[in-house]
PDB file of N, CA and C in Angstrom:
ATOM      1  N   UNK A   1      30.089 -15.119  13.160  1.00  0.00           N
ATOM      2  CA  UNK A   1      28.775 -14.611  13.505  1.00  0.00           C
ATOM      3  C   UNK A   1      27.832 -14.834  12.317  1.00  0.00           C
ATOM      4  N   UNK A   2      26.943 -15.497  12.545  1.00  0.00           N
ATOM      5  CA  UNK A   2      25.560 -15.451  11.576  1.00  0.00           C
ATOM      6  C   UNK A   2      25.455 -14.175  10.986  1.00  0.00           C
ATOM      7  N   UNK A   3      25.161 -14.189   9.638  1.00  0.00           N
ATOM      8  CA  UNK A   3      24.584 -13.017   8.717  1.00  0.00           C
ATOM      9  C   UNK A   3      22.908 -13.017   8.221  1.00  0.00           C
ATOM     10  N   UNK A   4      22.371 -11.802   8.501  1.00  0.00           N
ATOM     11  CA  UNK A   4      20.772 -11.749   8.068  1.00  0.00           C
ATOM     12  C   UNK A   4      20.598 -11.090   7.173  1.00  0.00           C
ATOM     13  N   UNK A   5      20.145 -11.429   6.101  1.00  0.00           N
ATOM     14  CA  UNK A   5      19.965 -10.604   4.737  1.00  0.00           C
ATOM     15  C   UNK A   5      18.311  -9.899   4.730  1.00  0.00           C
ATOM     16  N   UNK A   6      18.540  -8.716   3.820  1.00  0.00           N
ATOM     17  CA  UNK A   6      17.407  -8.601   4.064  1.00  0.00           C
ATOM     18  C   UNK A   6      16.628  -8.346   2.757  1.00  0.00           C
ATOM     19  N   UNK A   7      15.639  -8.915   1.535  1.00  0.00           N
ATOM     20  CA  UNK A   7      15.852  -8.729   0.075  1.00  0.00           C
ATOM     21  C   UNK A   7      14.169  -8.487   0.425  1.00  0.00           C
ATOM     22  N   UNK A   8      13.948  -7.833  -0.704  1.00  0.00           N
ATOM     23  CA  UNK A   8      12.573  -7.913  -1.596  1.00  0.00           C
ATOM     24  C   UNK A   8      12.079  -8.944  -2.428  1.00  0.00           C
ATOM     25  N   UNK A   9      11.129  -9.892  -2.420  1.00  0.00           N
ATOM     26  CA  UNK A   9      10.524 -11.228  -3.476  1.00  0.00           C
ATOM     27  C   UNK A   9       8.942 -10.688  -4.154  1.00  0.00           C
ATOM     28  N   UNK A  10       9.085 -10.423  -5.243  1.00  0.00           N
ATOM     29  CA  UNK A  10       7.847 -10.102  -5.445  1.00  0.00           C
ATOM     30  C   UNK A  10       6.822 -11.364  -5.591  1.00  0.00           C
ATOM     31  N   UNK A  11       7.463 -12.673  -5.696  1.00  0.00           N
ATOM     32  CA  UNK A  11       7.052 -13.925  -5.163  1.00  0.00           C
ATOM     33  C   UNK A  11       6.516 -13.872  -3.802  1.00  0.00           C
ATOM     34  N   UNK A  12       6.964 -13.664  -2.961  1.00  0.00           N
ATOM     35  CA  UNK A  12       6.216 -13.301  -1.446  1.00  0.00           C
ATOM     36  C   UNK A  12       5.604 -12.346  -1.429  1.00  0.00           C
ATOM     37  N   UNK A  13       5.630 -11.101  -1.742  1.00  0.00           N
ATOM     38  CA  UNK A  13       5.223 -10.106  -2.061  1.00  0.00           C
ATOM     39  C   UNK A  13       3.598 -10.558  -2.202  1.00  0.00           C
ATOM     40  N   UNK A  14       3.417 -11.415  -3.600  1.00  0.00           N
ATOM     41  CA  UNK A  14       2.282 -11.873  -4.125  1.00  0.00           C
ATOM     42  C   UNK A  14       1.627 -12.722  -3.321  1.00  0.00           C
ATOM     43  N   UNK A  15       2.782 -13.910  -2.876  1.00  0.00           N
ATOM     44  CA  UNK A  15       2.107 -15.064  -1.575  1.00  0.00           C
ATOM     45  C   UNK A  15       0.869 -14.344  -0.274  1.00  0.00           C
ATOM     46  N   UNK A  16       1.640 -13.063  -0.115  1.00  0.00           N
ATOM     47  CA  UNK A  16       1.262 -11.956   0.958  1.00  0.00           C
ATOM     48  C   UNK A  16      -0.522 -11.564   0.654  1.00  0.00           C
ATOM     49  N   UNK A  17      -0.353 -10.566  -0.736  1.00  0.00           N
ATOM     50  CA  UNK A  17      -1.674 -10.452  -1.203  1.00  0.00           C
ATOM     51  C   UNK A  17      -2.915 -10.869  -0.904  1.00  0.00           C
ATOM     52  N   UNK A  18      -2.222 -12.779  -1.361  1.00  0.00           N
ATOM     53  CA  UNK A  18      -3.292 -13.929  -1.999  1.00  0.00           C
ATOM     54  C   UNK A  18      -3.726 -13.880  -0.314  1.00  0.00           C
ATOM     55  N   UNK A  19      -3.095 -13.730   0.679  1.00  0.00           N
ATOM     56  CA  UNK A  19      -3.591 -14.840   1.820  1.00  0.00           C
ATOM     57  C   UNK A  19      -3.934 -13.698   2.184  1.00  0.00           C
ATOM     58  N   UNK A  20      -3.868 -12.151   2.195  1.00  0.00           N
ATOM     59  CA  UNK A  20      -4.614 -10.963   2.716  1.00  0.00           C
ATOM     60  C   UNK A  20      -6.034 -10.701   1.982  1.00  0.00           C
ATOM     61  N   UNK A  21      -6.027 -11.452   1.310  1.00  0.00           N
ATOM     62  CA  UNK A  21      -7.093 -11.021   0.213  1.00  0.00           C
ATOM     63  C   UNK A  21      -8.491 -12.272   0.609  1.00  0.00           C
ATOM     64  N   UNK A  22      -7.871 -13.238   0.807  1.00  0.00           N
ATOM     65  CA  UNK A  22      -8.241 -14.305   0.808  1.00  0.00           C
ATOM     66  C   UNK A  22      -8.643 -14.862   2.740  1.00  0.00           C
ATOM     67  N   UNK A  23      -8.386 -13.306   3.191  1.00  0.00           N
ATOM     68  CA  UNK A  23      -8.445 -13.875   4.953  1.00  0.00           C
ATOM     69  C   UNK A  23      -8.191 -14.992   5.570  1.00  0.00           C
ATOM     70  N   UNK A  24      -6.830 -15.562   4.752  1.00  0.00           N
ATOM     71  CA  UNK A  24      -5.978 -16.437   5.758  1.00  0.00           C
ATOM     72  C   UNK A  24      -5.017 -15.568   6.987  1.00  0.00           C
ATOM     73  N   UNK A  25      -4.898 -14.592   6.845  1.00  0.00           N
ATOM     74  CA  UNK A  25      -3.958 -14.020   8.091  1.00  0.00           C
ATOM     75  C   UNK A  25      -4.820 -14.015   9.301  1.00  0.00           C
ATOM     76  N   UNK A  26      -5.860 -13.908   9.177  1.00  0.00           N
ATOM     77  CA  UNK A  26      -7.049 -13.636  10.589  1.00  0.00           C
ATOM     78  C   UNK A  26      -6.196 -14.758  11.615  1.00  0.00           C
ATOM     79  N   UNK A  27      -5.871 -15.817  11.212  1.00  0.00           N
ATOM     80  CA  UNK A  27      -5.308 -16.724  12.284  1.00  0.00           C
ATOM     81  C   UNK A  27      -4.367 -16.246  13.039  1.00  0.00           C
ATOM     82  N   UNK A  28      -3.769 -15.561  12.842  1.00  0.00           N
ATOM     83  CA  UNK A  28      -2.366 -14.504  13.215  1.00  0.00           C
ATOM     84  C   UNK A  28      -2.907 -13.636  14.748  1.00  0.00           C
ATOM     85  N   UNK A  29      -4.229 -13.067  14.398  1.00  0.00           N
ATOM     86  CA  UNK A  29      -5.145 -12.262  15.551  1.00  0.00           C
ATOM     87  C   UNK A  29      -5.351 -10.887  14.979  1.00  0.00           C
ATOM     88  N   UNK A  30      -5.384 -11.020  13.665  1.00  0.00           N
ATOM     89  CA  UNK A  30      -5.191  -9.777  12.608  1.00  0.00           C
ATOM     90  C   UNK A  30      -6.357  -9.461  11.498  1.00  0.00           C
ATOM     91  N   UNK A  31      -7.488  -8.809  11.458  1.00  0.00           N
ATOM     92  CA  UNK A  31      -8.288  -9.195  10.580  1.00  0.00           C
ATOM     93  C   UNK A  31      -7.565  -8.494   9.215  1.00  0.00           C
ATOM     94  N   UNK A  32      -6.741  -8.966   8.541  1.00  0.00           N
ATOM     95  CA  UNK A  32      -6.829  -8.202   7.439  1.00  0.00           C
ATOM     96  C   UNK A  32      -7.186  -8.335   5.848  1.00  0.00           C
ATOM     97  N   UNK A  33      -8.160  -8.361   5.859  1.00  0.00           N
ATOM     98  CA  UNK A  33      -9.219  -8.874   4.808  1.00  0.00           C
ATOM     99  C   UNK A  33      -9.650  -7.022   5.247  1.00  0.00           C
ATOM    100  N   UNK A  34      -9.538  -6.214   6.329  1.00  0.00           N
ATOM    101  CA  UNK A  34      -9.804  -5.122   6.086  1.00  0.00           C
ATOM    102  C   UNK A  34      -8.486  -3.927   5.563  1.00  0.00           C
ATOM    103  N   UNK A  35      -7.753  -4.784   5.554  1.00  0.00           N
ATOM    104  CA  UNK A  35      -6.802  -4.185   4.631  1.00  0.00           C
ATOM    105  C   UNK A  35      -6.320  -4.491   2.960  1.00  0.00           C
ATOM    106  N   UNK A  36      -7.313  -4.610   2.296  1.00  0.00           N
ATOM    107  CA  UNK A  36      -7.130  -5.172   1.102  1.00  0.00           C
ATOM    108  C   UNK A  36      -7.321  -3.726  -0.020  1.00  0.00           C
ATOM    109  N   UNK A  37      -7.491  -2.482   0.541  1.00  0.00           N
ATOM    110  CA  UNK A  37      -7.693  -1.265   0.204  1.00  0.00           C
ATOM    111  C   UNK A  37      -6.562  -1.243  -1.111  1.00  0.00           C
ATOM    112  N   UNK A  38      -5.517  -1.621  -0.948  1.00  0.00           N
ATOM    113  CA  UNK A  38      -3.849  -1.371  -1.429  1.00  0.00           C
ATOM    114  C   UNK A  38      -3.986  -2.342  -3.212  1.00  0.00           C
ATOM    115  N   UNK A  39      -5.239  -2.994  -2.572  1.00  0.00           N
ATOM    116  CA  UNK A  39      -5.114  -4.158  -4.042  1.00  0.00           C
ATOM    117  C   UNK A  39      -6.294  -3.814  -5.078  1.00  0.00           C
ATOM    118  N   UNK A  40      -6.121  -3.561  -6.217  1.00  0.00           N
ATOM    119  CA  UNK A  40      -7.212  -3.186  -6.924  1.00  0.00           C
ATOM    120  C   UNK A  40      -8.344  -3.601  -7.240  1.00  0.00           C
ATOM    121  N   UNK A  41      -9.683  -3.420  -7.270  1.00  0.00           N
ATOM    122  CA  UNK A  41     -10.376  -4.383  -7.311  1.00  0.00           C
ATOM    123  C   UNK A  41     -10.740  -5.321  -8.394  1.00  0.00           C
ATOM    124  N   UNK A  42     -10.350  -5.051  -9.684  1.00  0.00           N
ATOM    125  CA  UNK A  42      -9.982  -5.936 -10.694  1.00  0.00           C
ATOM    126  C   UNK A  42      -9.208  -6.800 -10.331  1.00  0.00           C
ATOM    127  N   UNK A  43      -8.208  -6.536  -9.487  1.00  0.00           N
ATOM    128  CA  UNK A  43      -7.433  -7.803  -8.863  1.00  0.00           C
ATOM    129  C   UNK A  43      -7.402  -8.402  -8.147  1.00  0.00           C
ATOM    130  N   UNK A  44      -8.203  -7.710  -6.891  1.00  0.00           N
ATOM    131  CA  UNK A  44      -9.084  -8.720  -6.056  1.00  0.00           C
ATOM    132  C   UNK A  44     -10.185  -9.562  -6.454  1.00  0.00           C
ATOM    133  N   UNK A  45     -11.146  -9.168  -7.552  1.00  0.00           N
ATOM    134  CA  UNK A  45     -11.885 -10.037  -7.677  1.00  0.00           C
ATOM    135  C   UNK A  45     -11.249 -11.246  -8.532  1.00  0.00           C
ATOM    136  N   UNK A  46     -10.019 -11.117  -9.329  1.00  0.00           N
ATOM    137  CA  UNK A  46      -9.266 -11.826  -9.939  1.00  0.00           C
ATOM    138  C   UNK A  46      -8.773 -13.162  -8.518  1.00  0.00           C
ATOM    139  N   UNK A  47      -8.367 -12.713  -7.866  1.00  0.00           N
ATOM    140  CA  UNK A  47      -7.438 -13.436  -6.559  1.00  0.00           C
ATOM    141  C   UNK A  47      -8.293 -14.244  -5.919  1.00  0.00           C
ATOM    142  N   UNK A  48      -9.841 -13.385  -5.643  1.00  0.00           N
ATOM    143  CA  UNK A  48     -10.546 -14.272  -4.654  1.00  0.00           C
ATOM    144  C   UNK A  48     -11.515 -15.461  -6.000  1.00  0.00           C
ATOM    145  N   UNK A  49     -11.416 -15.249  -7.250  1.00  0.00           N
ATOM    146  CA  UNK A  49     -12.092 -16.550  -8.040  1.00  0.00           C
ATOM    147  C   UNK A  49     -11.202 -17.376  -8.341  1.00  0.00           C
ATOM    148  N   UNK A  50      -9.775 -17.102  -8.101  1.00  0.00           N
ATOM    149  CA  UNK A  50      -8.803 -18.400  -8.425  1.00  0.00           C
ATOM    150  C   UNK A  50      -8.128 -19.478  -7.402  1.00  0.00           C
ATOM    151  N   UNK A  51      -7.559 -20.181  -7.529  1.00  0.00           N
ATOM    152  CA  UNK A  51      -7.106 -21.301  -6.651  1.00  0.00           C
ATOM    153  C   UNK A  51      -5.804 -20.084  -5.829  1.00  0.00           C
ATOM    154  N   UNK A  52      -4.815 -20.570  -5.140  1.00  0.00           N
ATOM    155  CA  UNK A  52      -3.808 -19.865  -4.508  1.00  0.00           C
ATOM    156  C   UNK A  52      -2.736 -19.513  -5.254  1.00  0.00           C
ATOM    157  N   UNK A  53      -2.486 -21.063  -6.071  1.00  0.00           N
ATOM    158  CA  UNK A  53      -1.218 -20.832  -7.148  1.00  0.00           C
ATOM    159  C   UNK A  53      -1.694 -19.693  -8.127  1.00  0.00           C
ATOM    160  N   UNK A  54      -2.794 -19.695  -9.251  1.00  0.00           N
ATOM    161  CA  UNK A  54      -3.085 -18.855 -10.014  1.00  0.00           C
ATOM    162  C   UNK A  54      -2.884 -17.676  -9.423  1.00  0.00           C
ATOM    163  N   UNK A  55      -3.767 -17.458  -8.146  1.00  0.00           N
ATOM    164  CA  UNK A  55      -3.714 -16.191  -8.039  1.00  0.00           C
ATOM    165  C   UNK A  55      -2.478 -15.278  -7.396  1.00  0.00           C
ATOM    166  N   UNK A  56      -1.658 -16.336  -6.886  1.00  0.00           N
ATOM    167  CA  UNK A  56      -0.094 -15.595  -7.041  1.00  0.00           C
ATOM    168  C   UNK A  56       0.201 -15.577  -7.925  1.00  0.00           C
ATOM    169  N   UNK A  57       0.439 -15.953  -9.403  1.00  0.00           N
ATOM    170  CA  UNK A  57       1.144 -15.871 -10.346  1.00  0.00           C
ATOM    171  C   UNK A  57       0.411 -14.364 -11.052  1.00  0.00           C
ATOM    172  N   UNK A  58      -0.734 -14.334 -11.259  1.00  0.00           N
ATOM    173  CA  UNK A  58      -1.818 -13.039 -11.017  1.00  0.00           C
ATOM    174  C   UNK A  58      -0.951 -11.843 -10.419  1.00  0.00           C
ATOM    175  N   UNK A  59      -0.914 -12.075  -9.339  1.00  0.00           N
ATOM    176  CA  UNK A  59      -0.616 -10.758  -8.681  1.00  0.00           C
ATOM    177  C   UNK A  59       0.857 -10.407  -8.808  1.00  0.00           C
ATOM    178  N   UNK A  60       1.823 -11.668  -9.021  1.00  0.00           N
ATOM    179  CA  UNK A  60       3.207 -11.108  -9.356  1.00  0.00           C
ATOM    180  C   UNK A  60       3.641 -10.720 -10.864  1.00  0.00           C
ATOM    181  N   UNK A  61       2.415 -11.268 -11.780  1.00  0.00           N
ATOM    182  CA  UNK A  61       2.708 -10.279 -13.050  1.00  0.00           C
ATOM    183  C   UNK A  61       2.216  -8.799 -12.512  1.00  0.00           C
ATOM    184  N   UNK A  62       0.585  -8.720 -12.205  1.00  0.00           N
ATOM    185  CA  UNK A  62       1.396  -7.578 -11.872  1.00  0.00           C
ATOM    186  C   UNK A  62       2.150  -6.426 -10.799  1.00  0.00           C
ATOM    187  N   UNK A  63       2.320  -6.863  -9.610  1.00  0.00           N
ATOM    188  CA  UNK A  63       3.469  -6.332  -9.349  1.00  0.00           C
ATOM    189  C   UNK A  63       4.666  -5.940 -10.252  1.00  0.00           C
ATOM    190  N   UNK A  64       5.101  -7.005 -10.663  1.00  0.00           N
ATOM    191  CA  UNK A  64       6.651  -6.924 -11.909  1.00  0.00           C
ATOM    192  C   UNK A  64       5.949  -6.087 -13.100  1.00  0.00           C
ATOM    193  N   UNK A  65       4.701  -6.022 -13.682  1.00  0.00           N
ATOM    194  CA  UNK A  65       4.601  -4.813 -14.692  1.00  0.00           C
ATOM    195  C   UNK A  65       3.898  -3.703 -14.003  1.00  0.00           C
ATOM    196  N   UNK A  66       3.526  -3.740 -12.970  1.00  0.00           N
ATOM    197  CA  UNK A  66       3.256  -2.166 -12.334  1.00  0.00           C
ATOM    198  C   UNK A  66       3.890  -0.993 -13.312  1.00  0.00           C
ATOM    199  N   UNK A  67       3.358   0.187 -13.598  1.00  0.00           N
ATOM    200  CA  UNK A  67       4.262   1.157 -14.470  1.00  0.00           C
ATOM    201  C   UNK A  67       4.681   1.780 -13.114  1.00  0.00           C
ATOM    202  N   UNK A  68       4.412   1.740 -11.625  1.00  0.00           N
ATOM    203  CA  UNK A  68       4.986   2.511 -10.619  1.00  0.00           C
ATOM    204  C   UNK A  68       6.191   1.650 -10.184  1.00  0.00           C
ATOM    205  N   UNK A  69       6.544   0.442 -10.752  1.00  0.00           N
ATOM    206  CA  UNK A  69       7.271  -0.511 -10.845  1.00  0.00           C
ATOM    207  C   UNK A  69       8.527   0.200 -10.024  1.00  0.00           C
ATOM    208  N   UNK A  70       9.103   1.148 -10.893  1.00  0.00           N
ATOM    209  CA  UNK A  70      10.565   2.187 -10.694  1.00  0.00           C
ATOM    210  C   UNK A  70      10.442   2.328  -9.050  1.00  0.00           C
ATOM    211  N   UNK A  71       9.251   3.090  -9.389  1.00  0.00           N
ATOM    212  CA  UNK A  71       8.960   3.843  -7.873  1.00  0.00           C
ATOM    213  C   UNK A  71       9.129   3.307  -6.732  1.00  0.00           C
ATOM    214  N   UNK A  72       8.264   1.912  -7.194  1.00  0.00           N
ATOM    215  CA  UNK A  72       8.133   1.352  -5.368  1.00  0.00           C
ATOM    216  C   UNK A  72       9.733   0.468  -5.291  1.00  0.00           C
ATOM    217  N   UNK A  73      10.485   0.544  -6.169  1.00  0.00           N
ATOM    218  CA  UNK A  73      11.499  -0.600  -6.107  1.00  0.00           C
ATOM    219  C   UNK A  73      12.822   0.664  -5.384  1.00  0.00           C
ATOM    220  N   UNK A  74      12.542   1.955  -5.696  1.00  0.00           N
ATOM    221  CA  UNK A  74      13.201   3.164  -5.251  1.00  0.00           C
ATOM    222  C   UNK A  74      12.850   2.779  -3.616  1.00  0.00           C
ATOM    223  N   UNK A  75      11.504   3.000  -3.110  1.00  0.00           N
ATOM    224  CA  UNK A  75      11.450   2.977  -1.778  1.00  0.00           C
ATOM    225  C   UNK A  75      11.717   1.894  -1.048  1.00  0.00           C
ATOM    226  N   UNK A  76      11.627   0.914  -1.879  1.00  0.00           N
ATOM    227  CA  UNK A  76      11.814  -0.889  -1.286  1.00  0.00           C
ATOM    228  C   UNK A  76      12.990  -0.619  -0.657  1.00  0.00           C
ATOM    229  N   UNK A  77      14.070  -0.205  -1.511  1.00  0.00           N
ATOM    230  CA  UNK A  77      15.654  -0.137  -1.715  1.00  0.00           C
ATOM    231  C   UNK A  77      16.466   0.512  -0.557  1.00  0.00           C
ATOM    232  N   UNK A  78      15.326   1.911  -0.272  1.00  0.00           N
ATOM    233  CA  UNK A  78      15.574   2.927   0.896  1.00  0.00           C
ATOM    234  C   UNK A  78      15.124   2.194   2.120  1.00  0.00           C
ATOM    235  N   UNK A  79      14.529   1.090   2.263  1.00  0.00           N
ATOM    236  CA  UNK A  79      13.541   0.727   3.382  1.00  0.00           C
ATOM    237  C   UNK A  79      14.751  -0.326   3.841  1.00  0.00           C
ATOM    238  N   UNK A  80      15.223  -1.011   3.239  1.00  0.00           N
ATOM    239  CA  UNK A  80      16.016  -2.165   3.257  1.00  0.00           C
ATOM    240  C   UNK A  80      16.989  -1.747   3.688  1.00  0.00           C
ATOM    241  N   UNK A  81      17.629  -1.066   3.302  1.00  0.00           N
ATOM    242  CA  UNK A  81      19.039  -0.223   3.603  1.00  0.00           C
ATOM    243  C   UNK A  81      18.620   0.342   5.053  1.00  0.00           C
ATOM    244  N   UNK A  82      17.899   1.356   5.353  1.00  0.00           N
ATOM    245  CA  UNK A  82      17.108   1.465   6.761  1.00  0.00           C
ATOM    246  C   UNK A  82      17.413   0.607   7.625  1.00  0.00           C
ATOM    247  N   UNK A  83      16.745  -0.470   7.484  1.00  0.00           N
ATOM    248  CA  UNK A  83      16.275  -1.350   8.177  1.00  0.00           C
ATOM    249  C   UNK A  83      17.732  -2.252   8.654  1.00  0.00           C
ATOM    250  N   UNK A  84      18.583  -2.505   7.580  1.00  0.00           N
ATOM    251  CA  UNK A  84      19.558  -3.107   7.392  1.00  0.00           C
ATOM    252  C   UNK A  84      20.455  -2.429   8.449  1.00  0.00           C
ATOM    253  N   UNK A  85      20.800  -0.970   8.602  1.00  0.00           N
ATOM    254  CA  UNK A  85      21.350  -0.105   9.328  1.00  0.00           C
ATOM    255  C   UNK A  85      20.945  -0.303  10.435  1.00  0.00           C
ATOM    256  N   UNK A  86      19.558  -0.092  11.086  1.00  0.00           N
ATOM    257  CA  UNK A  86      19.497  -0.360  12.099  1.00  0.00           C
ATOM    258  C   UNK A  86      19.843  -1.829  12.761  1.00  0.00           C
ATOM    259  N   UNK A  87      18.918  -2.947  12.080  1.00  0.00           N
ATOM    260  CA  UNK A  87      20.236  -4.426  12.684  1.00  0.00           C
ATOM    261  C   UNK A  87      21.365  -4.450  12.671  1.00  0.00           C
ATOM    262  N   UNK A  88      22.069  -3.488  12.018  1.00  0.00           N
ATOM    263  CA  UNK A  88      24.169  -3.684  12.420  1.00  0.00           C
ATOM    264  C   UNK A  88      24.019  -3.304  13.928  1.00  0.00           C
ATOM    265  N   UNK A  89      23.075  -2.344  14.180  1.00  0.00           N
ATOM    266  CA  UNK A  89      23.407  -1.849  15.768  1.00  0.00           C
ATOM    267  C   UNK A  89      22.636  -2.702  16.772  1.00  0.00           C
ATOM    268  N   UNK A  90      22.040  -3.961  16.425  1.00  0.00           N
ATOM    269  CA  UNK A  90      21.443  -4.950  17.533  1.00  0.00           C
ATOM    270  C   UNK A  90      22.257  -6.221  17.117  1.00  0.00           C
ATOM    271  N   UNK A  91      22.926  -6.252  15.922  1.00  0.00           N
ATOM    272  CA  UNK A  91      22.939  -8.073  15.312  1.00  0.00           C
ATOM    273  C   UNK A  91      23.995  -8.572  16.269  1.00  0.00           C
ATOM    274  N   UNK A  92      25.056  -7.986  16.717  1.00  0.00           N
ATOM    275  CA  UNK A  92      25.683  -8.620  17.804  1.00  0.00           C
ATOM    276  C   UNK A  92      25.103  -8.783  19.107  1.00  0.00           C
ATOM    277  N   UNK A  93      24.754  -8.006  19.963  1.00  0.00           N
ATOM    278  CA  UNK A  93      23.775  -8.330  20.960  1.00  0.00           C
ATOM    279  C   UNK A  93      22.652  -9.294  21.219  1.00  0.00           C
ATOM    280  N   UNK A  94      21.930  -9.364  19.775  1.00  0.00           N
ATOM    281  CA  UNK A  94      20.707 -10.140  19.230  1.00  0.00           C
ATOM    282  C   UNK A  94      21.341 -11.745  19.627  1.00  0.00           C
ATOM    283  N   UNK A  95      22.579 -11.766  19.105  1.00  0.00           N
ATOM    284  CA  UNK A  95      22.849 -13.332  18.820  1.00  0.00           C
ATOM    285  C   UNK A  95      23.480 -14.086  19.647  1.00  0.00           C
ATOM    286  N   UNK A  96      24.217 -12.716  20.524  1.00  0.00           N
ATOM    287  CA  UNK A  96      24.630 -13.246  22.263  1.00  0.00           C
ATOM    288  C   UNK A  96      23.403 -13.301  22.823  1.00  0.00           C
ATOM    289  N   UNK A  97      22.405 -12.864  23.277  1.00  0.00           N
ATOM    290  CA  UNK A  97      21.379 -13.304  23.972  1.00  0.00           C
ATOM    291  C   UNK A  97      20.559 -14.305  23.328  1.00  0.00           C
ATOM    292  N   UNK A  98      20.865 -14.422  21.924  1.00  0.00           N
ATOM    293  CA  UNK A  98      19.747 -15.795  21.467  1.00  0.00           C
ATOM    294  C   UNK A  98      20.554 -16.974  21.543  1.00  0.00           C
ATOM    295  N   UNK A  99      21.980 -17.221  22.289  1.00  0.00           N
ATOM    296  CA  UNK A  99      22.660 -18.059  22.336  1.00  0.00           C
ATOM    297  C   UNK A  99      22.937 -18.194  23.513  1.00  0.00           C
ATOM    298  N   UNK A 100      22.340 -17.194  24.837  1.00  0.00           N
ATOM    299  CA  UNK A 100      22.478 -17.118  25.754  1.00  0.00           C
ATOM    300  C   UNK A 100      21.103 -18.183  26.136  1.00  0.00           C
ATOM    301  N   UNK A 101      20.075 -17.584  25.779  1.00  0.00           N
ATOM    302  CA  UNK A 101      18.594 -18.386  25.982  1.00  0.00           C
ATOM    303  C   UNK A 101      18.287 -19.434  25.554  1.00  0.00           C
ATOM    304  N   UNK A 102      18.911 -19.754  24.414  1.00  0.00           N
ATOM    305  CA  UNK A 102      19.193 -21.037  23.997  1.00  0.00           C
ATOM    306  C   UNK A 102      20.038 -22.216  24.343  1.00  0.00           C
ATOM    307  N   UNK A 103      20.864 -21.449  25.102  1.00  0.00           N
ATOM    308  CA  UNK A 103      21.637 -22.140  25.541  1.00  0.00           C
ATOM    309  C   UNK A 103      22.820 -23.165  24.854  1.00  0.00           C
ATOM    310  N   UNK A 104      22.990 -22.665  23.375  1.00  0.00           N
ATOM    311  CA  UNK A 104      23.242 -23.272  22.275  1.00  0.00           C
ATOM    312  C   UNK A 104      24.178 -22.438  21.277  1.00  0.00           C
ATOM    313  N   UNK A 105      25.460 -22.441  20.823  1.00  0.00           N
ATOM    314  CA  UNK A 105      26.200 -21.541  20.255  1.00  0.00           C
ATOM    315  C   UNK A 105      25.369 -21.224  18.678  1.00  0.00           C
ATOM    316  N   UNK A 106      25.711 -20.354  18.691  1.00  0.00           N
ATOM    317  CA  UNK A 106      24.922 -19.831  17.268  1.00  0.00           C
ATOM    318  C   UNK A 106      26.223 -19.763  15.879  1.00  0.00           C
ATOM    319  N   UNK A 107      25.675 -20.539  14.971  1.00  0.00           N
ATOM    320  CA  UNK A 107      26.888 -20.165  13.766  1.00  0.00           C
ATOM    321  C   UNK A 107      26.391 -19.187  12.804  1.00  0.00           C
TER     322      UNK A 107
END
């Protein structure tokens, strides 16, 4: 049976930011350029004057020196585990019906 992991990247994490910040998600059917509340505005105005690369590298220093750093990596940890718990109780079902619809054995 296929295995799904489930991790934290503060690399994506940051990728996330840049394109919320930057109202690339609107394509999705999502405006969230009104959710940019979460990002500081020293760091938004940082994100929206740089290219994409800069301004991920921007936002994952600081993510990784956040001093709430501890904190949110405490709840990340609890969320994952959560989350993780609940797919043990679909991941077999999940992969018979996505091999059912597919019509295609799943490894």
């Amino acid at each position: 049976m296929p295995k799904v992991s489930f991790k934290y990247d503060y690399k994506k994490d940051a990728w996330s930011w840049v394109l919320i910040a930057k109202g690339e998600q609107n394509k999705w059917g999502v405006d969230w350029r009104k959710e940019v509340d979460f990002i500081p505005q020293h760091l938004l105005n940082k994100i929206l004057k740089n290219s994409y690369k800069k301004a991920e590298d921007l936002v994952t220093k600081y993510i990784a020196s956040n001093p709430k750093k501890n904190i949110y990596q405490l709840t990340i940890k609890e969320q994952l585990k959560a989350t993780e718990n609940i797919w043990k109780k679909i991941e077999k079902e999940y992969f018979e019906r996505l091999a059912k619809i597919t019509q295609k054995p799943i490894f």
